[in-house]
C-alpha atoms as a PDB file:
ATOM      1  CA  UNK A   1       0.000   0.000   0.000  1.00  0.00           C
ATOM      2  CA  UNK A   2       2.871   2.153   0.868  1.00  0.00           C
ATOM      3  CA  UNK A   3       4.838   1.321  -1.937  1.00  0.00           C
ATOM      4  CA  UNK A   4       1.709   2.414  -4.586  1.00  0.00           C
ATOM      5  CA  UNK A   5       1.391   5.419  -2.772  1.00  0.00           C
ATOM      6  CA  UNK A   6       4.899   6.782  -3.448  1.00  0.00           C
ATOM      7  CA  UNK A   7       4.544   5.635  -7.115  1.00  0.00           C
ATOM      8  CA  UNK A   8       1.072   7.688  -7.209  1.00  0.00           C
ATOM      9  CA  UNK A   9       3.075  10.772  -5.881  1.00  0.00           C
ATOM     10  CA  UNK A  10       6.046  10.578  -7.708  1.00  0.00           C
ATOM     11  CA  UNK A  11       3.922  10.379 -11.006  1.00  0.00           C
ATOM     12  CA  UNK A  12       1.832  13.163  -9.546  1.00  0.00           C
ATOM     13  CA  UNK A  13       4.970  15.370  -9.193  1.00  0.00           C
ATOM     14  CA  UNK A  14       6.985  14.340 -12.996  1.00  0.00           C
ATOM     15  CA  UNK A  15       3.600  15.608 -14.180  1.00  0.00           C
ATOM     16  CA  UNK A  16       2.984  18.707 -12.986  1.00  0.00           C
ATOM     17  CA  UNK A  17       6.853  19.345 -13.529  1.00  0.00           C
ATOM     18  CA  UNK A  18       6.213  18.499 -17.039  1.00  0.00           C
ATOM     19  CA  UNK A  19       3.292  20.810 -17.065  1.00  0.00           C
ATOM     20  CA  UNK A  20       5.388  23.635 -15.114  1.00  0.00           C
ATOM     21  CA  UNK A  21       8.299  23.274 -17.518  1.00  0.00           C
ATOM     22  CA  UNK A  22       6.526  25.868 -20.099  1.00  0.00           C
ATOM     23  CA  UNK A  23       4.877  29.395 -19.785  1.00  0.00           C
ATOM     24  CA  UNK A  24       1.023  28.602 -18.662  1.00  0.00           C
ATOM     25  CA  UNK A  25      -1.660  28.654 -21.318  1.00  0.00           C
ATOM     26  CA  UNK A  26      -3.947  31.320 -21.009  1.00  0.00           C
ATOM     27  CA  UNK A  27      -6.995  31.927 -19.454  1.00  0.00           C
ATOM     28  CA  UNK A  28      -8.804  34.869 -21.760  1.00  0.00           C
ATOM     29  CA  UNK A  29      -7.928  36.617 -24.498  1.00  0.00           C
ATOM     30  CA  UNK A  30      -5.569  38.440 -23.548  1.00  0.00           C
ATOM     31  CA  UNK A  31      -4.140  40.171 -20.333  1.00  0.00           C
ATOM     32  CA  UNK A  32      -1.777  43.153 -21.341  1.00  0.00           C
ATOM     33  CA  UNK A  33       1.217  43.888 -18.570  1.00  0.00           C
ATOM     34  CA  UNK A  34       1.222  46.816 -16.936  1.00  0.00           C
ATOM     35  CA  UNK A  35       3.979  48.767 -17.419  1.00  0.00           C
ATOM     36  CA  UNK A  36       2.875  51.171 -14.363  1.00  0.00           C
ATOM     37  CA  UNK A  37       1.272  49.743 -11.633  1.00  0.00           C
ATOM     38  CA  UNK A  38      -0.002  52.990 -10.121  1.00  0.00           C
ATOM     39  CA  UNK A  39      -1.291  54.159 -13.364  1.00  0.00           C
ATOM     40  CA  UNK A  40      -4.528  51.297 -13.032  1.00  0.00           C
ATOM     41  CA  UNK A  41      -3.877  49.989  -9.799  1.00  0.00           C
ATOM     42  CA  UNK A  42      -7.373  49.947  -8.277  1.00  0.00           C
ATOM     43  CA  UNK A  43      -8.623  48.330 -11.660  1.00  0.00           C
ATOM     44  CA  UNK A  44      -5.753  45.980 -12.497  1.00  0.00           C
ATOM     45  CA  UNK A  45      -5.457  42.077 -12.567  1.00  0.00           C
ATOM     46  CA  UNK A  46      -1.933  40.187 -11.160  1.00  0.00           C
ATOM     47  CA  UNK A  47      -1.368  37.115 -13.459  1.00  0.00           C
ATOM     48  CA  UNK A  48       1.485  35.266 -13.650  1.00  0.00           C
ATOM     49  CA  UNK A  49       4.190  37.712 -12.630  1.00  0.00           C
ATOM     50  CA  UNK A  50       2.568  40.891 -14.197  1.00  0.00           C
ATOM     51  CA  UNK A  51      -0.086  43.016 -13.354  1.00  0.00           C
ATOM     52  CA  UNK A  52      -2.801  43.199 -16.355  1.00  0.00           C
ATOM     53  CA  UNK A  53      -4.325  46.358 -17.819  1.00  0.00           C
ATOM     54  CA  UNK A  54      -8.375  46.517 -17.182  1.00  0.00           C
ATOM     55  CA  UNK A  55      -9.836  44.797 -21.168  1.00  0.00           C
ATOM     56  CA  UNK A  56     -11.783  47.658 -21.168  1.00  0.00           C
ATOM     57  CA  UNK A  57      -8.925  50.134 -21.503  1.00  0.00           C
ATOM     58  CA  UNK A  58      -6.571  47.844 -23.799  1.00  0.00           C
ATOM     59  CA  UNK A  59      -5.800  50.074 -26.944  1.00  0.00           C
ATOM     60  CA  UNK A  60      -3.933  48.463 -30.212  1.00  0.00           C
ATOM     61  CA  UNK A  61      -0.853  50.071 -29.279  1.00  0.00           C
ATOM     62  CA  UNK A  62      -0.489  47.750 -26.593  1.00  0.00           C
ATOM     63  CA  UNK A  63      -0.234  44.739 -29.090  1.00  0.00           C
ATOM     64  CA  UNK A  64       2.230  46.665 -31.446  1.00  0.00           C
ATOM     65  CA  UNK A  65       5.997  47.338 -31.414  1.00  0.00           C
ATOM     66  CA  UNK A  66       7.741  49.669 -33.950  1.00  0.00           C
ATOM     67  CA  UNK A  67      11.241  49.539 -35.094  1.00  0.00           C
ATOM     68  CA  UNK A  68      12.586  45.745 -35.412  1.00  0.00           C
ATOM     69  CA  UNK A  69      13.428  47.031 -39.124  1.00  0.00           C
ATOM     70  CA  UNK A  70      16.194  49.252 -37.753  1.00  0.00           C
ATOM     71  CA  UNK A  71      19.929  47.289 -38.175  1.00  0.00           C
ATOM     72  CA  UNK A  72      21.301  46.858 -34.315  1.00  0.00           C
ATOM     73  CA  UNK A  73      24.517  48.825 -32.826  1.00  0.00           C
ATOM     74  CA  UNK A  74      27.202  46.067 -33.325  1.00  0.00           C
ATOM     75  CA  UNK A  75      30.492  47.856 -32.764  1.00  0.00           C
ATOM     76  CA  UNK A  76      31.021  46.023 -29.436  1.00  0.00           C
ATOM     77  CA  UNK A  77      33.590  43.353 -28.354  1.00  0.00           C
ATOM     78  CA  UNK A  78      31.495  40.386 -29.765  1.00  0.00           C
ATOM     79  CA  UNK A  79      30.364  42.295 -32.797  1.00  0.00           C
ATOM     80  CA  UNK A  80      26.757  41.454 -32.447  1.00  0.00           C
ATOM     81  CA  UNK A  81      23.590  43.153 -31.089  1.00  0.00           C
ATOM     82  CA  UNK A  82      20.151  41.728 -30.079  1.00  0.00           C
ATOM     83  CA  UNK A  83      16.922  43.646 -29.906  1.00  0.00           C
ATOM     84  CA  UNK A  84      14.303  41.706 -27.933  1.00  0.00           C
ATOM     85  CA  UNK A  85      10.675  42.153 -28.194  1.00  0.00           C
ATOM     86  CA  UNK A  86       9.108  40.292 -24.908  1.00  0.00           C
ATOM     87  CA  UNK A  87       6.552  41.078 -22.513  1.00  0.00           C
ATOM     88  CA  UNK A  88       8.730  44.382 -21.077  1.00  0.00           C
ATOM     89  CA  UNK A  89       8.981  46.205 -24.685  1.00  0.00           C
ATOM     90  CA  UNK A  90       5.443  44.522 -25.938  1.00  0.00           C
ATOM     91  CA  UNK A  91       3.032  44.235 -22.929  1.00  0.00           C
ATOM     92  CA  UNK A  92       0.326  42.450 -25.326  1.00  0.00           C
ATOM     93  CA  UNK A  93       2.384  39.686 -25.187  1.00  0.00           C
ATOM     94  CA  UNK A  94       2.128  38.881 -21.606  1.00  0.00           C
ATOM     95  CA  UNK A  95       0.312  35.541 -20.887  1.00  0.00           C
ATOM     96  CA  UNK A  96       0.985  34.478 -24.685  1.00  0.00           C
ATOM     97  CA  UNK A  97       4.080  32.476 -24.201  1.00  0.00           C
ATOM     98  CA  UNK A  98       5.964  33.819 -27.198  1.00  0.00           C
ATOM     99  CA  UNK A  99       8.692  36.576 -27.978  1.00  0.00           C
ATOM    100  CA  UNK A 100      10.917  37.167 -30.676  1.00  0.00           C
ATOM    101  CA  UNK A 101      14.885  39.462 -31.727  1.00  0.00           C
ATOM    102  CA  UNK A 102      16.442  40.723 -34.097  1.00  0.00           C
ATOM    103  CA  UNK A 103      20.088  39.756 -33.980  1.00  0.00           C
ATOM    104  CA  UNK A 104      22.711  41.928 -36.264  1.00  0.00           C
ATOM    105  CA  UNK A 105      26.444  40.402 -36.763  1.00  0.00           C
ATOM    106  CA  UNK A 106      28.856  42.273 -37.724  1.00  0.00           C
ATOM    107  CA  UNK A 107      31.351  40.374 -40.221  1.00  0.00           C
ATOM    108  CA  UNK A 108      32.645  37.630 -38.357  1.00  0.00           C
ATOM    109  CA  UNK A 109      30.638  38.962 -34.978  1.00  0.00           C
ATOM    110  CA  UNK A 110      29.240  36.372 -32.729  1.00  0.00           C
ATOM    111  CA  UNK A 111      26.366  35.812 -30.177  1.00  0.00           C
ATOM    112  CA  UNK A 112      28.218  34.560 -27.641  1.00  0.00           C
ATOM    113  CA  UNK A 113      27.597  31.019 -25.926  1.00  0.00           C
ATOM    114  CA  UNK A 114      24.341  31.979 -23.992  1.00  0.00           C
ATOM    115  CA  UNK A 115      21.025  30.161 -22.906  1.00  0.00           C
ATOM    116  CA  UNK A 116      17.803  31.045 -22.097  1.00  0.00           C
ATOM    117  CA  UNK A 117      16.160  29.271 -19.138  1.00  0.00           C
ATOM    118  CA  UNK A 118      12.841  29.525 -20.116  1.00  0.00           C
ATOM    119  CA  UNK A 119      12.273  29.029 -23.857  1.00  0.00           C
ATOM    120  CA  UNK A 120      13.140  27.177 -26.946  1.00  0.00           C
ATOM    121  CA  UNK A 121      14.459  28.947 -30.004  1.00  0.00           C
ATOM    122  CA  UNK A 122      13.935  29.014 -33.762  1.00  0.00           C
ATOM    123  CA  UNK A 123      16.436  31.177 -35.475  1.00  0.00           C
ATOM    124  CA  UNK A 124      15.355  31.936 -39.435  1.00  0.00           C
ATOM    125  CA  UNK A 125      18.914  33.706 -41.463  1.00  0.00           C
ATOM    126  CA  UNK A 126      17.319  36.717 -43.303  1.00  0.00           C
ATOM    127  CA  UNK A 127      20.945  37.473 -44.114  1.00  0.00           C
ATOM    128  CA  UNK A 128      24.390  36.037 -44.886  1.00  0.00           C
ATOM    129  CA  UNK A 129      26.361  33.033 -43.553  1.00  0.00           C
ATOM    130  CA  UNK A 130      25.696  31.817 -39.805  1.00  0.00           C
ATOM    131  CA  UNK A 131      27.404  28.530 -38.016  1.00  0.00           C
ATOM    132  CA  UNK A 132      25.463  28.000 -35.708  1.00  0.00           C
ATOM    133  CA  UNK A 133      25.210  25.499 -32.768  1.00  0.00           C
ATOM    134  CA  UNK A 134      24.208  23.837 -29.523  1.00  0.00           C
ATOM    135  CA  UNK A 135      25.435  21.496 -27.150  1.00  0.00           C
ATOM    136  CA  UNK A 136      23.614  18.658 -24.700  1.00  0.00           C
ATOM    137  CA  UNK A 137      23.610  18.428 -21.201  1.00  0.00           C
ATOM    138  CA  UNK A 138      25.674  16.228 -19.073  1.00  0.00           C
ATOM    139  CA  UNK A 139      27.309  14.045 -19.111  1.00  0.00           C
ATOM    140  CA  UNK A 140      27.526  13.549 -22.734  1.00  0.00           C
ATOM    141  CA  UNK A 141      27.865  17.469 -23.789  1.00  0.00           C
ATOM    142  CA  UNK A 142      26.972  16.675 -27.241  1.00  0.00           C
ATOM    143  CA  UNK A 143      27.669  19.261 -29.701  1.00  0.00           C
ATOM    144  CA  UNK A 144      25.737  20.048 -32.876  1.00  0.00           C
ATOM    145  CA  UNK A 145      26.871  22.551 -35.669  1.00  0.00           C
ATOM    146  CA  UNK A 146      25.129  23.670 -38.806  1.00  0.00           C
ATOM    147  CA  UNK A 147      26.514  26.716 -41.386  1.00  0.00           C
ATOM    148  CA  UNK A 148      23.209  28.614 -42.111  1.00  0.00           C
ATOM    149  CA  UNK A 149      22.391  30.597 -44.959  1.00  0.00           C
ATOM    150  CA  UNK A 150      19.568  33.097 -46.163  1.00  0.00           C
ATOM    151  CA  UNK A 151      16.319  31.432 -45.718  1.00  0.00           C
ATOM    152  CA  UNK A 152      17.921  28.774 -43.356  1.00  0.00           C
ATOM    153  CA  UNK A 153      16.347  27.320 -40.114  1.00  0.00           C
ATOM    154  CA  UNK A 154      17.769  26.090 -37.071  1.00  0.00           C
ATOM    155  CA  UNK A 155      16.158  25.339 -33.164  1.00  0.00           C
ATOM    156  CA  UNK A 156      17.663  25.523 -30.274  1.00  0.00           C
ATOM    157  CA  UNK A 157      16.367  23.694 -27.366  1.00  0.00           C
ATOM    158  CA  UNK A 158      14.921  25.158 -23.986  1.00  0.00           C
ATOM    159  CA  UNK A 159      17.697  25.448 -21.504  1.00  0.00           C
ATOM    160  CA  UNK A 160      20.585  23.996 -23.864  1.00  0.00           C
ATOM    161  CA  UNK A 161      23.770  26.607 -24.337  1.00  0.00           C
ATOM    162  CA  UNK A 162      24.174  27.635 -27.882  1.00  0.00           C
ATOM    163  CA  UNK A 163      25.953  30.117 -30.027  1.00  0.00           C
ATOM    164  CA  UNK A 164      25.637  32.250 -33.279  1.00  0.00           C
ATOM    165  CA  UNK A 165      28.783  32.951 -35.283  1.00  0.00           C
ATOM    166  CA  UNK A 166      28.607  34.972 -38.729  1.00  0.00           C
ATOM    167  CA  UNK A 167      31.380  32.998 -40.794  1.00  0.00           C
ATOM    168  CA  UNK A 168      31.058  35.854 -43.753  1.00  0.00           C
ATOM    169  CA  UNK A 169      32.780  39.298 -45.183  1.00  0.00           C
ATOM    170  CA  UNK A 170      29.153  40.900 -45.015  1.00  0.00           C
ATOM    171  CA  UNK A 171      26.600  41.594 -41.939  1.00  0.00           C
ATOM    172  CA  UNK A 172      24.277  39.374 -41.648  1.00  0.00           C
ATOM    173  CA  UNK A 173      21.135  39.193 -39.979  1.00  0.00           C
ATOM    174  CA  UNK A 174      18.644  36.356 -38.118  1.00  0.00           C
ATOM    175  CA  UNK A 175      15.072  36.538 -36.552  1.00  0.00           C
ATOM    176  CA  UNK A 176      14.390  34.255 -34.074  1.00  0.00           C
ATOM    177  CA  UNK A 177      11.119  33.140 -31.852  1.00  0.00           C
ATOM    178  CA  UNK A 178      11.283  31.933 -28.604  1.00  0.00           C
ATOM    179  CA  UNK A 179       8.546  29.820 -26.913  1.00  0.00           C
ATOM    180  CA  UNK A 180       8.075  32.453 -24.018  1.00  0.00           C
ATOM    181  CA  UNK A 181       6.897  36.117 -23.166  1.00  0.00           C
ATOM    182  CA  UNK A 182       9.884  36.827 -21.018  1.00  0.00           C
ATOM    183  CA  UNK A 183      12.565  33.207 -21.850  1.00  0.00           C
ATOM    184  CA  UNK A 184      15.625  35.389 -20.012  1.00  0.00           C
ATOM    185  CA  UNK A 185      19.102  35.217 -21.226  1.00  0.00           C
ATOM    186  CA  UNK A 186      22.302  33.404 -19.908  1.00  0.00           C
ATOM    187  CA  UNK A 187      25.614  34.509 -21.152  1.00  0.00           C
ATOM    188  CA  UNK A 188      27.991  32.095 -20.326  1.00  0.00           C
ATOM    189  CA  UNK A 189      31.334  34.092 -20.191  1.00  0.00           C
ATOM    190  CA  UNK A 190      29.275  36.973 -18.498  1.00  0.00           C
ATOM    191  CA  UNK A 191      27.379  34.949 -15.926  1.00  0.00           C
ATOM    192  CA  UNK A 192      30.744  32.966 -14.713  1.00  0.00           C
ATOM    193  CA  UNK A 193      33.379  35.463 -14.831  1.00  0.00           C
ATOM    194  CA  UNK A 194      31.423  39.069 -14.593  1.00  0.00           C
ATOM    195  CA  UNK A 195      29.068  37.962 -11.590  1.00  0.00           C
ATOM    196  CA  UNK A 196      28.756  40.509  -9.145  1.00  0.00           C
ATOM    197  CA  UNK A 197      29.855  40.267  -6.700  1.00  0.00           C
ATOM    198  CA  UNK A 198      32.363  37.993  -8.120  1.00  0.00           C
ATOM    199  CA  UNK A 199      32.533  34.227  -7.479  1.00  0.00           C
ATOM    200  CA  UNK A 200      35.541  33.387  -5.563  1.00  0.00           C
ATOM    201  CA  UNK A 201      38.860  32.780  -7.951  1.00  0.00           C
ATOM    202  CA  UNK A 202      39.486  29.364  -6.385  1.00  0.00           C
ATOM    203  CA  UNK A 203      35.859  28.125  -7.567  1.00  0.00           C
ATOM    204  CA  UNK A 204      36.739  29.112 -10.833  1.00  0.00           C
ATOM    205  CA  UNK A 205      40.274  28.091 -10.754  1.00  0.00           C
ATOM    206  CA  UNK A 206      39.527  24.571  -9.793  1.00  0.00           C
ATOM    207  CA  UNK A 207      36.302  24.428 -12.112  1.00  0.00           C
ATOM    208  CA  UNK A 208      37.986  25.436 -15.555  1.00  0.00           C
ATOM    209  CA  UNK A 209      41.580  23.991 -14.292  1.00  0.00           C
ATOM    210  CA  UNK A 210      42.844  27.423 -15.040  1.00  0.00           C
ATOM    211  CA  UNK A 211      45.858  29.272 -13.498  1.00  0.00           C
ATOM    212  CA  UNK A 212      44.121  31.565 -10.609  1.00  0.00           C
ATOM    213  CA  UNK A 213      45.637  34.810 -12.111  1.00  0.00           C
ATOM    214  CA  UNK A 214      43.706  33.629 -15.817  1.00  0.00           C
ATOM    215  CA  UNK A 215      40.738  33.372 -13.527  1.00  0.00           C
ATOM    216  CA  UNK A 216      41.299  36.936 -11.890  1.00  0.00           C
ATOM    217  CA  UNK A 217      42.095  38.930 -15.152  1.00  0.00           C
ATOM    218  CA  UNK A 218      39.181  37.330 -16.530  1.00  0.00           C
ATOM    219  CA  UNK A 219      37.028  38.302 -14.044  1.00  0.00           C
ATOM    220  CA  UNK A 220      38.634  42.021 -14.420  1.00  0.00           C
ATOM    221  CA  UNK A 221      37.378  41.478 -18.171  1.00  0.00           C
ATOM    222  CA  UNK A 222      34.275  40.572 -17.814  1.00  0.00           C
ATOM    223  CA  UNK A 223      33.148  41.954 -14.477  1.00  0.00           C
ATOM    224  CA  UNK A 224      35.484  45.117 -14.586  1.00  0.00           C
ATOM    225  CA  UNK A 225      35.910  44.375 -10.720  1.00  0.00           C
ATOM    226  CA  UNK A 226      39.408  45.422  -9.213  1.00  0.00           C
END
């Protein structure tokens, strides 16, 4: 008796991880974020991590985001922008479980080796020559590479760290969709060696089986910590 009632809860709980493991469907037609709080607050409506505008006082403009036609800023040290168009820049989208950017490379610019947490994404080339790729989780670490060209597709699984490299003379240019309002980001350089405050060197030094001065001008790189 015992025994079938640990088997009933431990199905009980892979399900409702399974059906926690995505944004929620929703509930009504829509539910538009608040961008101020104060500006409704006696008429608005808290749903999954954002206060919604009153239906009544939804316009179009809340659905509608100008701009994604204008090239990113990519003289940086990866040579590669991203302009994201989630719940925070598009407050229609809230509840939806979708999102999309715009990423601009610069020739031979990269989006760094990054996840995102909460979302899986489908990268379309509108431009030029992308190698692109992705790599499994532990323990075999899997890694799978593709070169991409105009009018290519590629996915890249929820949670799964993955990369975009423009291999060409030219810019070049992607669109991708992510299966969340708000899937986050996770750079992977950024996150380990520019946390604040930082982790300590020895972590690090152990973890990458790195000299620990590497580690600490690294973390001066990245973090800009003294």
């Amino acid at each position: 008796m015992m025994k079938a009632y640990i088997v009933t809860v431990a199905l009980f709980a892979l399900a409702f991880s399974l059906a926690s493991a995505s944004d929620p469907d929703p509930l009504q037609d829509f539910c538009v974020a608040l961008k101020d709080y104060s500006e409704y607050s006696k008429s608005a409506i808290f749903v999954n991590g954002k206060f919604c505008k009153d239906p009544k006082l939804v316009k179009a403009e809340d659905f509608f985001f100008e701009g994604l036609n204008i090239p990113g800023n990519t003289d940086n040290k990866v040579g590669s922008n991203v302009t994201t168009v989630n719940v925070d820049t598009l407050p229609g989208l809230n509840t939806l479980g979708i999102s999309l950017v715009r990423i601009d490379f610069a020739p031979y610019g990269e989006n760094p080796p990054h996840t995102h947490p909460r979302g899986t994404e489908v990268l379309v080339v509108l431009e030029g020559t992308l190698f692109v790729g992705f790599v499994t989780s532990n323990t075999e670490n899997r890694l799978f590479t593709k070169t991409l060209n105009k009018g290519d597709v590629f996915v890249f699984p929820v949670g799964l760290i993955h990369f975009q490299l423009n291999v060409g003379k030219t810019n070049a240019l992607a669109i991708s969709g992510l299966s969340s309002q708000n899937p986050g980001v996770i750079t992977i350089a950024d996150a380990v060696f520019g946390s604040n405050p930082p982790i300590n060197p020895d972590v690090l030094t152990k973890a990458f089986q790195l000299d620990k001065n590497v580690v600490e001008e690294l973390q001066k790189k990245f973090g800009g910590h003294n």
